[in-house]
Protein backbone atom coordinates (compact mmCIF):
# COMPACT_ATOMS: atom_id res chain seq x y z
CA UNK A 1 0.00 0.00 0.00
CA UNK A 2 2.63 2.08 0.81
CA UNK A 3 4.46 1.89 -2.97
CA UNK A 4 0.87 2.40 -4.23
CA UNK A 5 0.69 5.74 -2.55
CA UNK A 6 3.99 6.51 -3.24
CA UNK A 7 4.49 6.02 -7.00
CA UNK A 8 1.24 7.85 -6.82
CA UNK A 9 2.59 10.32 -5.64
CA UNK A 10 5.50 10.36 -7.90
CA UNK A 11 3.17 10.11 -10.78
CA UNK A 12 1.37 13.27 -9.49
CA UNK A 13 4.77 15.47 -9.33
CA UNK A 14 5.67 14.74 -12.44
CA UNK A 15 2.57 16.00 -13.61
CA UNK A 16 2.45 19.27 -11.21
CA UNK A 17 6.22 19.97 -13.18
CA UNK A 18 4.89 19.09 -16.37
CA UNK A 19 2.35 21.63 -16.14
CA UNK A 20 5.02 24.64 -14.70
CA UNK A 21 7.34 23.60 -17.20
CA UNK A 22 4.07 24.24 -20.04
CA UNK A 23 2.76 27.41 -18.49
CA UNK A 24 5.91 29.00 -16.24
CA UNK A 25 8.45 28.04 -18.42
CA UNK A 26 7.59 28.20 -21.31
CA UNK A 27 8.53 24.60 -22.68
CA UNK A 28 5.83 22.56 -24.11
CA UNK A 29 7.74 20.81 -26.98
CA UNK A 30 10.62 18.28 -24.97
CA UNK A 31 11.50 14.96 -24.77
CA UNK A 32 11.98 13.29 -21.17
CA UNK A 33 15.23 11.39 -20.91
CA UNK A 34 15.02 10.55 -17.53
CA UNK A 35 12.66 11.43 -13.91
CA UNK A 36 14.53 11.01 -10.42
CA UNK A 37 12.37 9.58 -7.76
CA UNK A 38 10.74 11.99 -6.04
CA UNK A 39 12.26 12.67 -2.77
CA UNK A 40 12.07 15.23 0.61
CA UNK A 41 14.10 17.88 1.92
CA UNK A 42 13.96 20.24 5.38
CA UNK A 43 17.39 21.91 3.82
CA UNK A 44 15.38 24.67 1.59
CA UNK A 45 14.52 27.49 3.64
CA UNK A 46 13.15 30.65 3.30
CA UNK A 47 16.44 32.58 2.16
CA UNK A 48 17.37 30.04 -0.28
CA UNK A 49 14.17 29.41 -2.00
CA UNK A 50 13.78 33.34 -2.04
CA UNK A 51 17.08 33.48 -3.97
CA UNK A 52 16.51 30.15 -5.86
CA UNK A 53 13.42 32.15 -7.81
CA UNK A 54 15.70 35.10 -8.19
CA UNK A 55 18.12 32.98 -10.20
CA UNK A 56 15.42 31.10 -12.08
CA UNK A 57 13.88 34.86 -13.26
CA UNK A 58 18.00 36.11 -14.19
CA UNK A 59 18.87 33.18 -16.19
CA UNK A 60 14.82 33.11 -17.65
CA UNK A 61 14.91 29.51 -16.55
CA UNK A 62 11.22 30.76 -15.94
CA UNK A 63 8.55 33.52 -16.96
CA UNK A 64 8.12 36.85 -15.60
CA UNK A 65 5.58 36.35 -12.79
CA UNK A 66 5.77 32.48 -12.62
CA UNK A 67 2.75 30.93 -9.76
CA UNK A 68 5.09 29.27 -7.41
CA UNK A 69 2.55 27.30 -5.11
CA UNK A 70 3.43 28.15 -1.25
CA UNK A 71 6.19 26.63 0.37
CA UNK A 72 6.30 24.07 3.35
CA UNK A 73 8.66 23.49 5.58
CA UNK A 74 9.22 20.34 4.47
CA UNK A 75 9.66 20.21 0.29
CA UNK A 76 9.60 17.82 -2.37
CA UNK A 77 12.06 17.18 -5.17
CA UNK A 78 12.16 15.81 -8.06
CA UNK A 79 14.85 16.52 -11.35
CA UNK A 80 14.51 16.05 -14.86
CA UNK A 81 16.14 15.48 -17.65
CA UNK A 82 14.70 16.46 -21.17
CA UNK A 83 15.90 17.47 -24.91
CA UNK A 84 14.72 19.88 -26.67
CA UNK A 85 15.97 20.36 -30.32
CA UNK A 86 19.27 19.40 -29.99
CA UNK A 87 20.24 20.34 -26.32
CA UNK A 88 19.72 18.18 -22.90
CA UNK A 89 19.02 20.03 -19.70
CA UNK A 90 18.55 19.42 -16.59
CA UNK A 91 16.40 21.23 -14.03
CA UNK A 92 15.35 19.99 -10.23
CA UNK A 93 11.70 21.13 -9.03
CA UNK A 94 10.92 21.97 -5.07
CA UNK A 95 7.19 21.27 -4.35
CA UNK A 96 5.19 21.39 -1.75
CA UNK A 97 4.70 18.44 0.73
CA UNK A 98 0.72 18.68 -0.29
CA UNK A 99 1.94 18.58 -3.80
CA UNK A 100 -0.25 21.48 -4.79
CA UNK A 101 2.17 23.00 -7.06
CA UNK A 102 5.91 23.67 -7.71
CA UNK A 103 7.74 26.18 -5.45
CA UNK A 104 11.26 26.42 -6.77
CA UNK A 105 13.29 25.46 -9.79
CA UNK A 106 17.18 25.14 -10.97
CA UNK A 107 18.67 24.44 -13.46
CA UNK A 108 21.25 21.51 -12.57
């Protein structure tokens, strides 16, 4: 029961960066080489996730205005690897412990 609820959950972050990734960042047309398991983190706080979004606006990892969900003390992560045209990137996404949304991104 307990990998049932996880990989569900899994399944469900993947979506939740799917979706920032289509209307924060602008990518719709990728090709997923690779997920990481989603995993947890108390090491994000305030100060870094503040400048984490900073960075993400500088290098227009994401839009102007992105909705970053609200944090938790407690985060989610997951990182992906994609393609698009002829370049692979890597980025690693900071939800939410509800997994209502993504609250940070870098680029790896």
């Amino acid at each position: 029961m307990v990998l049932f609820a996880s990989c569900g959950e899994g399944h469900h972050a993947k979506r939740l960066v799917e979706d920032f990734m289509k209307d924060d960042m602008g990518v719709a047309d990728y090709s997923v080489v690779s997920w990481t398991k989603l995993d947890s983190t108390f090491r994000v706080n305030d100060s870094v996730l503040t400048s984490m979004r900073q960075q993400a606006l500088s290098e227009k990892l994401v839009r102007q205005q992105p909705h970053y969900a609200q944090p938790t003390t407690k985060l989610l992560r997951i990182s992906l690897k994609y393609a698009v045209d002829k370049d692979t990137l890597t980025n690693t996404f900071y939800l939410d412990e509800k997994l209502q949304g993504v609250v940070g991104v870098k680029r790896n």
